[in-house]
C-alpha atoms as a PDB file:
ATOM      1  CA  UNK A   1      -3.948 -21.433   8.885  1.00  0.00           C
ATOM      2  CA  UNK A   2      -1.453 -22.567   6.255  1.00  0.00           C
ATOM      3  CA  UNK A   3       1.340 -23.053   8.742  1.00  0.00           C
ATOM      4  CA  UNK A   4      -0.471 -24.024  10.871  1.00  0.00           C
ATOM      5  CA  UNK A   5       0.923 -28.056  10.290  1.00  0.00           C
ATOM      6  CA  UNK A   6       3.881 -27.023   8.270  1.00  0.00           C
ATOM      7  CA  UNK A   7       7.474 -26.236   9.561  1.00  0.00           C
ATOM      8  CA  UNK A   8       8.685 -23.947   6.938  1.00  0.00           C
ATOM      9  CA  UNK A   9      12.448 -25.401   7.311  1.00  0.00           C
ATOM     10  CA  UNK A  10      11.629 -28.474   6.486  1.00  0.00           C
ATOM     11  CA  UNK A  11      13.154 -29.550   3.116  1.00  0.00           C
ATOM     12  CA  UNK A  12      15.180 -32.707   1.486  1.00  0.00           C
ATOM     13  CA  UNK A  13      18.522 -31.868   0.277  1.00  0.00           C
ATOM     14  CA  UNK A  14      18.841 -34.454  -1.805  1.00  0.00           C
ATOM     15  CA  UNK A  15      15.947 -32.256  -4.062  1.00  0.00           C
ATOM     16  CA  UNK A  16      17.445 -29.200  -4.161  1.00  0.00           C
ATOM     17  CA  UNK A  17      19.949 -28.278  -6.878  1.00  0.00           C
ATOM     18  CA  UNK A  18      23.453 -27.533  -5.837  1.00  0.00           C
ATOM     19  CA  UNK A  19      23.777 -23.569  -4.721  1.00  0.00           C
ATOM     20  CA  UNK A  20      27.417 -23.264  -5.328  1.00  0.00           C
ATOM     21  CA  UNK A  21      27.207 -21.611  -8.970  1.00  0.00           C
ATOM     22  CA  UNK A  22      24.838 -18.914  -8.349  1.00  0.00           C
ATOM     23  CA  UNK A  23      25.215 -15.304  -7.152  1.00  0.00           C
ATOM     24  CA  UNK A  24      22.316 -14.761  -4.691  1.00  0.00           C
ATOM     25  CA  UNK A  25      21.171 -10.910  -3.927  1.00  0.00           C
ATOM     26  CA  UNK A  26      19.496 -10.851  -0.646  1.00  0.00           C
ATOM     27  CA  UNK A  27      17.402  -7.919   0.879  1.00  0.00           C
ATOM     28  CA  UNK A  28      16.505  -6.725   4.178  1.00  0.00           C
ATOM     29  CA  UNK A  29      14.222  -4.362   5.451  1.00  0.00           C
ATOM     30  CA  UNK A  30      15.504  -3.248   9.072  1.00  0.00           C
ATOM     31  CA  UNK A  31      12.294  -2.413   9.953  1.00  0.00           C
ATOM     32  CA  UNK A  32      10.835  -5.321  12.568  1.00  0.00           C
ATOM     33  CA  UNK A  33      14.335  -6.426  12.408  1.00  0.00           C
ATOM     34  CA  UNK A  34      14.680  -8.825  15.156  1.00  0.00           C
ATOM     35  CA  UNK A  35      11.974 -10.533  12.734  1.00  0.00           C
ATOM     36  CA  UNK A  36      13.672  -9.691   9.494  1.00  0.00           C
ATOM     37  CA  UNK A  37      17.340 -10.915  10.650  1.00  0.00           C
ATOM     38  CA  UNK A  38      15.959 -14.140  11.594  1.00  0.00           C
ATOM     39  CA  UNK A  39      14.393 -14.331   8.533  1.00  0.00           C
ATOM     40  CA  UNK A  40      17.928 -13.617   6.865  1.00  0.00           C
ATOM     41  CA  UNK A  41      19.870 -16.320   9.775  1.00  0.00           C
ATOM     42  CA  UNK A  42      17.219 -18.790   7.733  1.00  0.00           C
ATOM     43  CA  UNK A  43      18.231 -17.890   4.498  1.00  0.00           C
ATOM     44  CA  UNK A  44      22.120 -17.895   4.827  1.00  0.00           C
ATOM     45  CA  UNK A  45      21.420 -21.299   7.092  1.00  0.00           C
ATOM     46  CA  UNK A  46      19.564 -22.625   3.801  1.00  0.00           C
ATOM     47  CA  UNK A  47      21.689 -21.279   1.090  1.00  0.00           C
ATOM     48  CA  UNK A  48      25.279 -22.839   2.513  1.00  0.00           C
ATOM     49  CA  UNK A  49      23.735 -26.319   3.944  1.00  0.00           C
ATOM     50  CA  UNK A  50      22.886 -26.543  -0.120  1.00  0.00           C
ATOM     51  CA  UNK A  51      26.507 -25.118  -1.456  1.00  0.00           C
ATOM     52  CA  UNK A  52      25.929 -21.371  -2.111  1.00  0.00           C
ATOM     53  CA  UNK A  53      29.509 -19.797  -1.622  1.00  0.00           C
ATOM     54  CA  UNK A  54      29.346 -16.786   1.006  1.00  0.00           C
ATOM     55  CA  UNK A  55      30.771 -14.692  -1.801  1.00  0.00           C
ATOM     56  CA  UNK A  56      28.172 -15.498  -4.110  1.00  0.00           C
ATOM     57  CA  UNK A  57      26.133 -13.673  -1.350  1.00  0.00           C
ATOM     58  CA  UNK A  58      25.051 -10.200  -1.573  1.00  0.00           C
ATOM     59  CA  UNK A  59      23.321  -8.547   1.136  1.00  0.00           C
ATOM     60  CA  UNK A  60      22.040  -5.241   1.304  1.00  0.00           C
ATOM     61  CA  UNK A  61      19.554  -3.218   4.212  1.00  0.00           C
ATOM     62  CA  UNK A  62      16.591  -1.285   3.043  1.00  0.00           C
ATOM     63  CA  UNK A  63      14.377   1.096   5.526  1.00  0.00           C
ATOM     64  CA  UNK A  64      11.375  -0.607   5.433  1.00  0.00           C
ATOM     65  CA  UNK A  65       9.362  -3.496   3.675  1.00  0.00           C
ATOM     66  CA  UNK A  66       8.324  -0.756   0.713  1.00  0.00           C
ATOM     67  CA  UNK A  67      11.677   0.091  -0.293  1.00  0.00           C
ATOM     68  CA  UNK A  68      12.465  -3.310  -1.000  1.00  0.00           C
ATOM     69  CA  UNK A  69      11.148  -3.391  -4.439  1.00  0.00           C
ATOM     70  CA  UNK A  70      12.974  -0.598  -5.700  1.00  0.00           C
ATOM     71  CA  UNK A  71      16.318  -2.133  -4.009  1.00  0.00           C
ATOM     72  CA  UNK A  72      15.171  -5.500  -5.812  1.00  0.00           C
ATOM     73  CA  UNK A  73      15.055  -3.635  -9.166  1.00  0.00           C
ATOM     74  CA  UNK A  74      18.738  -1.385  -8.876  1.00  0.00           C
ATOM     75  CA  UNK A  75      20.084  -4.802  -7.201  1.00  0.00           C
ATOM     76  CA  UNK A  76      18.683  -6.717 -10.629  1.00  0.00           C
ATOM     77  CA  UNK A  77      20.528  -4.023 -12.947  1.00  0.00           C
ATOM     78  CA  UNK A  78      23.834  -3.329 -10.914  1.00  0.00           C
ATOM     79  CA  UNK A  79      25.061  -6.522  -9.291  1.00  0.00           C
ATOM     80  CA  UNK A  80      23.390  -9.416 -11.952  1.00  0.00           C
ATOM     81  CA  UNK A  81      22.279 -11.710  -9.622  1.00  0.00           C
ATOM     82  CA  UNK A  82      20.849 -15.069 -10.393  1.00  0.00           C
ATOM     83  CA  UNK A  83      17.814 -14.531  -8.251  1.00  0.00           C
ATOM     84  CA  UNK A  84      16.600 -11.540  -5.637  1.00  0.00           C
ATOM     85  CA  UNK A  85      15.152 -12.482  -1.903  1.00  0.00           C
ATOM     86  CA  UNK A  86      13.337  -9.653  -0.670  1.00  0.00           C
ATOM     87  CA  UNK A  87      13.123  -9.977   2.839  1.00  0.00           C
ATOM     88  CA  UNK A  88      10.467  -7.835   5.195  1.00  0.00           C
ATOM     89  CA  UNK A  89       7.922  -8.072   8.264  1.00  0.00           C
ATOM     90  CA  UNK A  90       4.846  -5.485   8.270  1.00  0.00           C
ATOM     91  CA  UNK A  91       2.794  -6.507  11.285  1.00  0.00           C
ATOM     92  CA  UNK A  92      -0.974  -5.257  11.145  1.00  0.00           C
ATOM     93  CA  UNK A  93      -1.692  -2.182  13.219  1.00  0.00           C
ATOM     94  CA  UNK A  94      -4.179   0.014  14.009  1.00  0.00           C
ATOM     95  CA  UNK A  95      -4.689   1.758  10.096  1.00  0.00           C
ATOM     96  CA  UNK A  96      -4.536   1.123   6.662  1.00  0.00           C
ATOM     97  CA  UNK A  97      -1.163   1.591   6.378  1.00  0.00           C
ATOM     98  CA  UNK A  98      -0.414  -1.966   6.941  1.00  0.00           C
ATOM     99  CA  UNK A  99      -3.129  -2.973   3.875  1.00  0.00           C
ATOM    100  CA  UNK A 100      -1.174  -0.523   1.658  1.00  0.00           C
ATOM    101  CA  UNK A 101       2.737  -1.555   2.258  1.00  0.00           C
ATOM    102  CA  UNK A 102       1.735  -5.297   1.799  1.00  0.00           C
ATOM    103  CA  UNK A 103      -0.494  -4.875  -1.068  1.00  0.00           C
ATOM    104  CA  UNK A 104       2.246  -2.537  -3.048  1.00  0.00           C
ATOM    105  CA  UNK A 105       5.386  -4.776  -1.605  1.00  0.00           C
ATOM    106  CA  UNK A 106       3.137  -7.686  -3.365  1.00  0.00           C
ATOM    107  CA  UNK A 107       2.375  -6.011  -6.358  1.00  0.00           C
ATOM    108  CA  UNK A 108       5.916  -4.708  -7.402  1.00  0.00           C
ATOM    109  CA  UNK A 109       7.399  -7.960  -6.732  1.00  0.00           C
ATOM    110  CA  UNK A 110       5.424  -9.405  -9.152  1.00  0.00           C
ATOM    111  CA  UNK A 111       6.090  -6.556 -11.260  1.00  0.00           C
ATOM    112  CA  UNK A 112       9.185  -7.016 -10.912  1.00  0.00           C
ATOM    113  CA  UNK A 113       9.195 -11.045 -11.678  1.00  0.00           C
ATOM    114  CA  UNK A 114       7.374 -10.013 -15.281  1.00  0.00           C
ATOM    115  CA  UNK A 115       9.814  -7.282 -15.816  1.00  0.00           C
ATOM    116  CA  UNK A 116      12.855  -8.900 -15.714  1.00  0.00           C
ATOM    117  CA  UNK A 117      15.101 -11.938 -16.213  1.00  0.00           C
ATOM    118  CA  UNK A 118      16.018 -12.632 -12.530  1.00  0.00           C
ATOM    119  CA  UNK A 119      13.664 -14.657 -10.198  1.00  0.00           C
ATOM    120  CA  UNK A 120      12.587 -12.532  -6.975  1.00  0.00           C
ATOM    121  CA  UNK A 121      11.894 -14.226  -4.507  1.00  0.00           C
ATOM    122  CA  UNK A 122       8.523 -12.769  -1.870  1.00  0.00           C
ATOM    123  CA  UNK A 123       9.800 -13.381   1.671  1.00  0.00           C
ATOM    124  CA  UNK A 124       7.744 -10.639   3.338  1.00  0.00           C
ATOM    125  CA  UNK A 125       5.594 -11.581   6.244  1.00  0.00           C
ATOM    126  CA  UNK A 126       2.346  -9.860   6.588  1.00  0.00           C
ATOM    127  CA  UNK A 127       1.464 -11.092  10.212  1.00  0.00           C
ATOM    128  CA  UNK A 128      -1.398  -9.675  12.130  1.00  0.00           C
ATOM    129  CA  UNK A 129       0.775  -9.807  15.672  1.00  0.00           C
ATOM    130  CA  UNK A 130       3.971  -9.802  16.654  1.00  0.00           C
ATOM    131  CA  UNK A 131       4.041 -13.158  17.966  1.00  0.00           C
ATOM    132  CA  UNK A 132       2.793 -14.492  14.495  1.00  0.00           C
ATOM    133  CA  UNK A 133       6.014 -13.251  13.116  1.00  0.00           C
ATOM    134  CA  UNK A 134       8.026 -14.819  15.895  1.00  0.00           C
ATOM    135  CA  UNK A 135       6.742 -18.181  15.127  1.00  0.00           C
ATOM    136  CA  UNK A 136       7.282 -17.661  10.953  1.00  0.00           C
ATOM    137  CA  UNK A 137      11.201 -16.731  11.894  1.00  0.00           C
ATOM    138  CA  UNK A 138      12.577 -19.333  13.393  1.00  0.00           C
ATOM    139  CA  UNK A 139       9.864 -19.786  16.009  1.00  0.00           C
ATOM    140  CA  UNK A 140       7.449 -22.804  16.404  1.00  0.00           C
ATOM    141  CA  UNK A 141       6.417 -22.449  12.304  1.00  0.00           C
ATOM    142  CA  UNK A 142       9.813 -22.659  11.224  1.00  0.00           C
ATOM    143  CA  UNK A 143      11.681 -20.530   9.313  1.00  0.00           C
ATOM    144  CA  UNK A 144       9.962 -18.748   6.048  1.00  0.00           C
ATOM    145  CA  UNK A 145      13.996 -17.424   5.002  1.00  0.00           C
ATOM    146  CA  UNK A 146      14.462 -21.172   4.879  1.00  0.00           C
ATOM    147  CA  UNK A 147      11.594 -21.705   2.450  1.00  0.00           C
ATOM    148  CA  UNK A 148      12.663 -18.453   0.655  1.00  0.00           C
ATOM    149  CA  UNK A 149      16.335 -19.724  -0.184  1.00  0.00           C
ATOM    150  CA  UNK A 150      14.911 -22.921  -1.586  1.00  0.00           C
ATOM    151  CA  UNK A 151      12.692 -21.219  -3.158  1.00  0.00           C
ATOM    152  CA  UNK A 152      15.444 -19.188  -4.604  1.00  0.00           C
ATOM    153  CA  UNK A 153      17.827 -21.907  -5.423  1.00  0.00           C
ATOM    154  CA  UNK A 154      14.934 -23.831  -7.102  1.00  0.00           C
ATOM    155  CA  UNK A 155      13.921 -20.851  -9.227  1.00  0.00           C
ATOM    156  CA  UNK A 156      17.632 -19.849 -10.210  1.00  0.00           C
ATOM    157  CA  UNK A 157      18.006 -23.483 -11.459  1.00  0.00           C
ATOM    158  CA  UNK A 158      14.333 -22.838 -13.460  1.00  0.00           C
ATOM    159  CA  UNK A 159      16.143 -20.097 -14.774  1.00  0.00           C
ATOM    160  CA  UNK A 160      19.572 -21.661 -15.977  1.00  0.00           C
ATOM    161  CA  UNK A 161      17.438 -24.595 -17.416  1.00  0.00           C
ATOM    162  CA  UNK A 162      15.057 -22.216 -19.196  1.00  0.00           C
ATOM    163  CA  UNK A 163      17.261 -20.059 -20.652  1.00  0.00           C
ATOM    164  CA  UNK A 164      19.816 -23.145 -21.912  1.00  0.00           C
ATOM    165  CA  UNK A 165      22.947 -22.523 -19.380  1.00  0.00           C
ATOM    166  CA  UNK A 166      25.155 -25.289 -19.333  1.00  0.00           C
ATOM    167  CA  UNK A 167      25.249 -26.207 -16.219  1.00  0.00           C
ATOM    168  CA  UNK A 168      29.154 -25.964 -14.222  1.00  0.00           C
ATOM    169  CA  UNK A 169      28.419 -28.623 -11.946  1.00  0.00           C
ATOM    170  CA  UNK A 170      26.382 -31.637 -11.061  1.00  0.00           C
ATOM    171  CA  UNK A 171      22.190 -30.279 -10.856  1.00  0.00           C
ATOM    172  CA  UNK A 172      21.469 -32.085  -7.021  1.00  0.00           C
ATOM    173  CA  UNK A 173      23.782 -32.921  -4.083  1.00  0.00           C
END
C-alpha cells in the first residue's frame, strides 16, 4: 500500500514556494462529504500555513466526483486561476459504477492538464471502503488535501517559472 508508511501531511515549509501571490480555485464534490470536507480542512490548512491569502481562495461545490471536471474546465475559463484542486471520494461498491466515475474523473483531469494553461490538481480518492477514506482525510494516513495544496502551490510556481512571470515576492518562506 503506498500510504501505507507515508503521512500525506507531512511536508517542509522551508521547500515550498510562498502561496501568497496565487489565486487558487478549489473544488468539491459533496458527495461522501464528511470525506471530501476533510479533504478541503487539509487543503485550506496547507494553503495558509504556506501564505495563500483567503481571498485568493475560490471554492465552489459540485454534485458528485464526475462533475468535477467540467467545474475544473468553466472554473479555468471564468475565474483565471493559477491552478485547479479537484477534490472527490468515490468509494468502491457493489457495480461498475465505481470503475467508470474514477476512470473518467482520471481521464478528464488529465485532459484537462493537456488542454489548458492552468495546473489541475487530482485530489480524488478512489478507496475501496469507507474507512480507507477516513484514514486518507485526516485519519491515521494523513491528509491527501494537504498533499494536494502542495502539490498545487508547487505546480503554480512550475507554471510562473515556465511561462517567465516575474515573480512579486521572494520564491520560498
Amino acid at each position: 500500500m503506498a500510504t501505507a508508511n507515508k503521512n500525506l501531511s507531512n511536508y517542509d515549509k522551508n521547500t515550498i514556494p510562498n502561496a501568497k501571490n496565487y489565486r487558487f480555485g478549489i473544488l468539491v464534490s459533496e458527495w461522501n462529504e464528511t470525506i471530501t470536507e476533510g479533504l478541503y480542512k487539509g487543503v485550506i490548512e496547507a494553503l495558509t500555513d504556506c501564505g495563500a491569502l483567503h481571498k485568493n481562495i475560490i471554492r465552489w461545490n459540485v454534485p458528485g466526483s464526475f462533475e468535477l471536471v467540467y467545474s475544473a474546465k468553466k472554473m479555468i475559463e471564468t475565474q483565471r486561476p493559477d491552478v485547479v484542486i479537484t477534490i472527490g471520494s468515490v468509494i468502491k461498491g457493489e457495480t461498475q459504477h465505481f470503475d467508470f466515475v474514477c476512470q473518467g474523473v482520471t481521464q478528464g483531469v488529465k485532459d484537462l492538464n493537456v488542454a489548458y494553461d492552468v495546473p489541475v490538481i487530482f485530489c480524488v480518492l478512489t478507496d475501496n471502503n469507507e474507512q480507507q477514506s477516513i484514514d486518507r482525510s485526516g485519519g491515521i494516513h494523513g491528509n491527501k488535501g494537504t498533499e494536494a495544496a502542495i502539490a498545487a502551490i508547487k505546480m503554480a510556481f512550475l507554471r510562473q517559472q515556465a511561462n517567465g512571470y516575474q515573480f512579486l515576492s521572494d520564491p520560498v518562506h
